[in-house]
Protein backbone atom coordinates (compact mmCIF):
# COMPACT_ATOMS: atom_id res chain seq x y z
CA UNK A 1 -13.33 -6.16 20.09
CA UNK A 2 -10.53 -7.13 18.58
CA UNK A 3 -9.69 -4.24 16.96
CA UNK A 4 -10.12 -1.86 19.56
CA UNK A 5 -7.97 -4.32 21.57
CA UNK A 6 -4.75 -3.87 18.78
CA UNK A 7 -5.33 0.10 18.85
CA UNK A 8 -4.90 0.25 22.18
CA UNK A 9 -2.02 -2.35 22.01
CA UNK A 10 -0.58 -0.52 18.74
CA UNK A 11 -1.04 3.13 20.82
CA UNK A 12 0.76 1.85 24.03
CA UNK A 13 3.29 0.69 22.07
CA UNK A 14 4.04 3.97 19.95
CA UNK A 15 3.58 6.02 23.56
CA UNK A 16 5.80 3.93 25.14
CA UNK A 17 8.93 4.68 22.11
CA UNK A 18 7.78 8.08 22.17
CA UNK A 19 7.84 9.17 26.03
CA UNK A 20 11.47 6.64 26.78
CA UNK A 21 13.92 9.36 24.82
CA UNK A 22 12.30 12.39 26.37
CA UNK A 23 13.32 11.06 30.31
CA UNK A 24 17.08 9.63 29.62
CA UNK A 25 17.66 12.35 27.72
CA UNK A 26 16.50 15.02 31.03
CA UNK A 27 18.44 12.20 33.17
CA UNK A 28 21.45 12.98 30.76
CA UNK A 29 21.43 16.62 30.95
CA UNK A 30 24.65 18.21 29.07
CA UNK A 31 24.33 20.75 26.05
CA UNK A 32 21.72 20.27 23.25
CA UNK A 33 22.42 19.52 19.65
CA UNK A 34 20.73 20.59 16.67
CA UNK A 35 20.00 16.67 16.41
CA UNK A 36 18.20 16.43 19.48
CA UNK A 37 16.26 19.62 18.35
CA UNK A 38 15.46 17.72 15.08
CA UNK A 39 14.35 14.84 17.21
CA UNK A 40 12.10 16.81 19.52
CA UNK A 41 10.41 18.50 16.55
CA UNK A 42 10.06 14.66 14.73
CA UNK A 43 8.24 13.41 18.00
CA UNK A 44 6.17 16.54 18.05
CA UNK A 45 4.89 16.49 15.18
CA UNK A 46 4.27 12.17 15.37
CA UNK A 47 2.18 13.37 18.71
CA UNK A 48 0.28 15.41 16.71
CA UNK A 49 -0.63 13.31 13.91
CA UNK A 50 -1.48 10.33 16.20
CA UNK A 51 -3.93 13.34 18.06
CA UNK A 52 -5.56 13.77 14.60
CA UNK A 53 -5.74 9.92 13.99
CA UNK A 54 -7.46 9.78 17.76
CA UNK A 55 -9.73 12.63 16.98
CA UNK A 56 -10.50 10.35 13.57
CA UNK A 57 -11.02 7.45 15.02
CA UNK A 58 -13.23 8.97 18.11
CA UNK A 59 -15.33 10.14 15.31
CA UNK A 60 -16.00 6.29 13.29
CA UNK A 61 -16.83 4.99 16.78
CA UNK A 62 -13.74 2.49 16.96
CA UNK A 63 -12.64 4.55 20.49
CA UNK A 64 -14.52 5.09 23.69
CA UNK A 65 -15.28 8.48 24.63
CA UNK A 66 -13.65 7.78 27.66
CA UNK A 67 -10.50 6.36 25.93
CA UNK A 68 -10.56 8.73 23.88
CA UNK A 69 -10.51 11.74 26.72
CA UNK A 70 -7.82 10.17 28.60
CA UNK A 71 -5.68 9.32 25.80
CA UNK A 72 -6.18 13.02 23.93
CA UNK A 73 -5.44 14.68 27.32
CA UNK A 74 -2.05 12.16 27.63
CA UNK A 75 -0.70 13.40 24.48
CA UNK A 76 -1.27 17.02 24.07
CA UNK A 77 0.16 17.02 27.89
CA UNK A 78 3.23 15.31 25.91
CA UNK A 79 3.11 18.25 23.24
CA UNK A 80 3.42 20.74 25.68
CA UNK A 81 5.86 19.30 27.10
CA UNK A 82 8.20 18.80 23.74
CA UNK A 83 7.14 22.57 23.16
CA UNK A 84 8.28 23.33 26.38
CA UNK A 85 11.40 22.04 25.99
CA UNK A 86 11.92 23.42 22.14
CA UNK A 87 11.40 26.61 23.54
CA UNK A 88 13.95 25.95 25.89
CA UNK A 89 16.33 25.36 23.29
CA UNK A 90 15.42 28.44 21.26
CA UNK A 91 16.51 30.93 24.64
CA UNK A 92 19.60 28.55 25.04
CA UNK A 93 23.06 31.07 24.99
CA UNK A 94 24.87 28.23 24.06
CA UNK A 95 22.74 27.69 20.42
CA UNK A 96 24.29 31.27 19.46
């Protein structure tokens, strides 16, 4: 119980740091820098390891399979949405 308990403390945790930048930075607004572009592909690719580690963990038993449904569904929503917004970058005039 304990365990599960930390996961789920550990996940909200690593959700939490990785959702904050993606809303100041839309409250922001301004140009985009290569940076942020690095930073958007970082968090990407952190949201999909910790889909694999879900998918992992779903399979040993340690998650619910209703944790696990809700949480899966919370971060490939946030995947899209850092897609979304690389893509956005890519059709940006001002990256010429």
């Amino acid at each position: 119980m304990f365990a599960v308990l930390m996961i789920g403390i550990t996940f909200a945790l690593v959700m939490g740091f990785t959702v904050q930048p993606l809303f100041s930075s839309r409250e922001e607004g301004g140009d985009v820098s290569p940076t942020d572009r690095s930073a958007l592909e970082l968090r990407k690719q952190s949201i999909l390891e910790q889909i694999k580690e879900l998918e992992l963990e779903h399979e040993m038993g340690t998650v619910s399979p209703a944790d696990f449904q809700r949480n899966r569904i919370e971060l490939k929503q946030e995947a899209s949405n850092i897609m979304d917004q690389l893509d956005s970058m890519g059709t940006d005039p001002a990256g010429d």
